[in-house]
C-alpha atoms as a PDB file:
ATOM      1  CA  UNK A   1     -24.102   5.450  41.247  1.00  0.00           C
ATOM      2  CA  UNK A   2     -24.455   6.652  44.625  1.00  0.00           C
ATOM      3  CA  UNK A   3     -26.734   9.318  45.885  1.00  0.00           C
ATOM      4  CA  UNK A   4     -24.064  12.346  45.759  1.00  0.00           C
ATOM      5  CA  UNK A   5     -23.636  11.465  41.701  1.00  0.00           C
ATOM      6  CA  UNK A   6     -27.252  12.009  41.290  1.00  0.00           C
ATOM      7  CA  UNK A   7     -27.678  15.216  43.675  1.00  0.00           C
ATOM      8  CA  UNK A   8     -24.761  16.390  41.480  1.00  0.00           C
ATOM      9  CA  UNK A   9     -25.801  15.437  38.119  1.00  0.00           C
ATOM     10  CA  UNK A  10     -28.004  18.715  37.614  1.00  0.00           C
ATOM     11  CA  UNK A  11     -25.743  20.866  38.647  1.00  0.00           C
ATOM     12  CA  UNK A  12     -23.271  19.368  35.925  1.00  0.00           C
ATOM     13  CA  UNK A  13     -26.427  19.092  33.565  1.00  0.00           C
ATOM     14  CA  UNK A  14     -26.749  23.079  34.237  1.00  0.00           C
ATOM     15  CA  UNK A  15     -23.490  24.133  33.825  1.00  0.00           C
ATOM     16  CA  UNK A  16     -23.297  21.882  30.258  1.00  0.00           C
ATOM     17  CA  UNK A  17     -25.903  23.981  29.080  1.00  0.00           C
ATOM     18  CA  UNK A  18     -24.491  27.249  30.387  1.00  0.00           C
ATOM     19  CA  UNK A  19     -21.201  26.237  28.354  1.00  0.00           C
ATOM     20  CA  UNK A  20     -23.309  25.132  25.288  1.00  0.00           C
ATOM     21  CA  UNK A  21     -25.177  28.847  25.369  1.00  0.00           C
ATOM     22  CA  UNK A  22     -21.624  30.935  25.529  1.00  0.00           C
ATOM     23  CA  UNK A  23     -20.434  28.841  22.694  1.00  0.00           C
ATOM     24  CA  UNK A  24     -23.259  29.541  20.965  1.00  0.00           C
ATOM     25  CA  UNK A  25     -23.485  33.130  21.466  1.00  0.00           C
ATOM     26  CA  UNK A  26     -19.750  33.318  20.763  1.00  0.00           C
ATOM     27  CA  UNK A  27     -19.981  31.196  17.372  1.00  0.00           C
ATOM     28  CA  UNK A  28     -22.869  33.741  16.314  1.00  0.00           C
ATOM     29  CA  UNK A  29     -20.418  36.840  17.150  1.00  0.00           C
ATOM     30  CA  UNK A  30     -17.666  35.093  15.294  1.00  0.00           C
ATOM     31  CA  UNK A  31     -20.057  34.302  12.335  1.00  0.00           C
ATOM     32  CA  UNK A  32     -20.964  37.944  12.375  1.00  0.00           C
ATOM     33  CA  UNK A  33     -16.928  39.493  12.563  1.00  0.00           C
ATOM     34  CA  UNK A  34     -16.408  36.944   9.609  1.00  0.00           C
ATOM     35  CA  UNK A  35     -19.573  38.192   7.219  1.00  0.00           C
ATOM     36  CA  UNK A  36     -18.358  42.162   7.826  1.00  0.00           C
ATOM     37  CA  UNK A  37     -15.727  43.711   5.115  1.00  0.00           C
ATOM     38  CA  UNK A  38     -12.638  44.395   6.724  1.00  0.00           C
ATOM     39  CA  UNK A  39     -11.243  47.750   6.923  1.00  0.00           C
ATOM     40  CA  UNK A  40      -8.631  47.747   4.296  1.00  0.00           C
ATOM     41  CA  UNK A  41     -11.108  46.317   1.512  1.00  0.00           C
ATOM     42  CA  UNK A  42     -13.646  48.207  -0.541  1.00  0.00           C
ATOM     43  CA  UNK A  43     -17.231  46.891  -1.277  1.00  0.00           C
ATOM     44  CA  UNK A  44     -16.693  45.937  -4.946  1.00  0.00           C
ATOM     45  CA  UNK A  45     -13.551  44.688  -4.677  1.00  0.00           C
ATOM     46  CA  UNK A  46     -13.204  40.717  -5.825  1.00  0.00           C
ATOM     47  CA  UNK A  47     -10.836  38.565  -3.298  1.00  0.00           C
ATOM     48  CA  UNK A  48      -9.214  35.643  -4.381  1.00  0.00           C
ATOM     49  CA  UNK A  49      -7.779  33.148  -1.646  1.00  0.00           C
ATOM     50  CA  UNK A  50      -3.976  32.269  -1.886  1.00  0.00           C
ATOM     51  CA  UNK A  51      -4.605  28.196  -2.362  1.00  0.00           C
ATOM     52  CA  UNK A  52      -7.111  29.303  -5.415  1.00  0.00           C
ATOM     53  CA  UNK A  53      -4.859  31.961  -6.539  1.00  0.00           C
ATOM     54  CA  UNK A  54      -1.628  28.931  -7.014  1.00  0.00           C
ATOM     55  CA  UNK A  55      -4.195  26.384  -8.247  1.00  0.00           C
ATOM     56  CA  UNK A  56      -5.355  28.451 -11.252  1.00  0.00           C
ATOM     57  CA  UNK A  57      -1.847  29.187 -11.863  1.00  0.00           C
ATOM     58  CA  UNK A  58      -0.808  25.569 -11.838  1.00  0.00           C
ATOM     59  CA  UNK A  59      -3.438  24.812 -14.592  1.00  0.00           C
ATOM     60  CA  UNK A  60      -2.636  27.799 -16.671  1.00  0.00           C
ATOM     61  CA  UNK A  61       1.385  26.913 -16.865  1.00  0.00           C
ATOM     62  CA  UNK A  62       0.280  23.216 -17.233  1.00  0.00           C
ATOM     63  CA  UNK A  63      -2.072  24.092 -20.033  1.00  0.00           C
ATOM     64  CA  UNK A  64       1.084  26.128 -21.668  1.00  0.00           C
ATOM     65  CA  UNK A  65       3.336  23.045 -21.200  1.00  0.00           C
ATOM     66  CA  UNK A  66       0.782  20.765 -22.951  1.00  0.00           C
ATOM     67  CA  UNK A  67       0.441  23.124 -25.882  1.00  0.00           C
ATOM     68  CA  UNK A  68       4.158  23.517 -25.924  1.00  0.00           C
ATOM     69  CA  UNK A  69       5.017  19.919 -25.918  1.00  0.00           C
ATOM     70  CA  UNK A  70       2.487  19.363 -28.833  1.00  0.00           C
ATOM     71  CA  UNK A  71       3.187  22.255 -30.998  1.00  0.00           C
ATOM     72  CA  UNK A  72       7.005  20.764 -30.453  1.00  0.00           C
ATOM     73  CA  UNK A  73       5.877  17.076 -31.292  1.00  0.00           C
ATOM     74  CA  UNK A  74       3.952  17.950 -34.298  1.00  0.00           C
ATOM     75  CA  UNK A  75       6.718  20.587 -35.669  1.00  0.00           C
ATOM     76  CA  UNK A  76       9.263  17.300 -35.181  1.00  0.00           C
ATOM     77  CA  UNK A  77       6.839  15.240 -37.084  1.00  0.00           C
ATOM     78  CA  UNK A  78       6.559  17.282 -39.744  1.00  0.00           C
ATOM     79  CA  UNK A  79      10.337  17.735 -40.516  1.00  0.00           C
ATOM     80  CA  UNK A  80      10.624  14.033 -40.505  1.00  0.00           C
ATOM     81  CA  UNK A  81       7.431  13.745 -42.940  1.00  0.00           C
ATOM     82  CA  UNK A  82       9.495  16.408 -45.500  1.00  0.00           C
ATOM     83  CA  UNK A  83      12.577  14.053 -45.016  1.00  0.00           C
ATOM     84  CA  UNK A  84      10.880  10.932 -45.962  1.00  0.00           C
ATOM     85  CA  UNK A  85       9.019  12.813 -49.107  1.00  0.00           C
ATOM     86  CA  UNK A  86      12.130  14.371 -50.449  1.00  0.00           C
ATOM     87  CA  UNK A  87      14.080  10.926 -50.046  1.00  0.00           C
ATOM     88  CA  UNK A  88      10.675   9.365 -51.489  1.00  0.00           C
ATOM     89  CA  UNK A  89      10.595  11.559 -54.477  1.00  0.00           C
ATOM     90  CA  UNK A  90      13.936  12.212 -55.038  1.00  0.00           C
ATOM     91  CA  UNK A  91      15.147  12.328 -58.167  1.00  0.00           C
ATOM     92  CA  UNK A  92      18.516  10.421 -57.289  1.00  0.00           C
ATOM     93  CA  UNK A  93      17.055   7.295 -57.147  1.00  0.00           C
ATOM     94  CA  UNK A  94      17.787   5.066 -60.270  1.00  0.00           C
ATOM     95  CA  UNK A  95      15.669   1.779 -60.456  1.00  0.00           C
ATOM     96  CA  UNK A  96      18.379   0.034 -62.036  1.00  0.00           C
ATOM     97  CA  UNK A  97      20.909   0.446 -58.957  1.00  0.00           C
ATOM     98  CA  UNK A  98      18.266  -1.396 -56.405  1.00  0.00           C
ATOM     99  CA  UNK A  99      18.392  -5.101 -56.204  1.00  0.00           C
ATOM    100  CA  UNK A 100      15.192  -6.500 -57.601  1.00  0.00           C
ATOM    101  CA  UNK A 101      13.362  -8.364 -54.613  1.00  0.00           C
ATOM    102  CA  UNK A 102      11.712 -11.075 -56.750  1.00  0.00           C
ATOM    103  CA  UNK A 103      15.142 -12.203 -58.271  1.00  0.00           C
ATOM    104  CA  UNK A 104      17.131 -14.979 -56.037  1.00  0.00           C
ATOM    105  CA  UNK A 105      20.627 -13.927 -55.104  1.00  0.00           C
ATOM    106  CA  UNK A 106      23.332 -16.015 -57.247  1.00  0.00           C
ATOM    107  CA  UNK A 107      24.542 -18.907 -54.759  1.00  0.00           C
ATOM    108  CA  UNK A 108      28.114 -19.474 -55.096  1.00  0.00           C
ATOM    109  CA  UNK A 109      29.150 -22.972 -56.736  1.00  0.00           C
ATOM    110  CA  UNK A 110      29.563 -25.913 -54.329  1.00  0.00           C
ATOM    111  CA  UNK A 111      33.240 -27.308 -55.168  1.00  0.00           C
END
């Protein structure tokens, strides 16, 4: 560093905290214009944000689909539940016309 760089260095030092104090004071005015109700809303009045607005109704139709999809699943299950009872207890079914498991089929003679 030569001697000019230091002569200037306060002078750059001063005007860094010149800029810091306007930032500052304009970050404190811009805190302030956020915190105040605008003009077109009343005091009691509840906002919602757009993002938060779409999020809850993501969840809400994803929720329906979930309960949909079930209520469809189980109402599926339960006609294929009444098909297998009625064929279960049906009164078509004659014992005699099923092949008995524990009986060997006949093997055809060897010639």
């Amino acid at each position: 560093m030569t001697v000019r760089d230091l002569a200037i260095l306060p002078v750059k030092a001063a005007d860094a905290a010149a800029l810091a104090a306007a930032v500052r004071k304009n970050a404190k005015a811009l805190h302030t214009r956020v915190r105040e109700l605008p003009a077109w809303r009343k005091e009691n009045e509840i906002v919602m944000k757009k993002s938060h607005f779409a999020a809850v109704l993501l969840f809400l139709a994803a929720a329906v689909g979930a309960l949909t999809a079930g209520y469809l699943y189980i109402r599926r299950r339960e006609k294929e539940l009444d098909e297998y009872e009625s064929l279960l207890f049906s009164e078509d079914f004659d014992e005699d016309e099923a092949p008995e498991a524990d009986e060997p089929a006949e093997e055809p003679a060897a010639e």
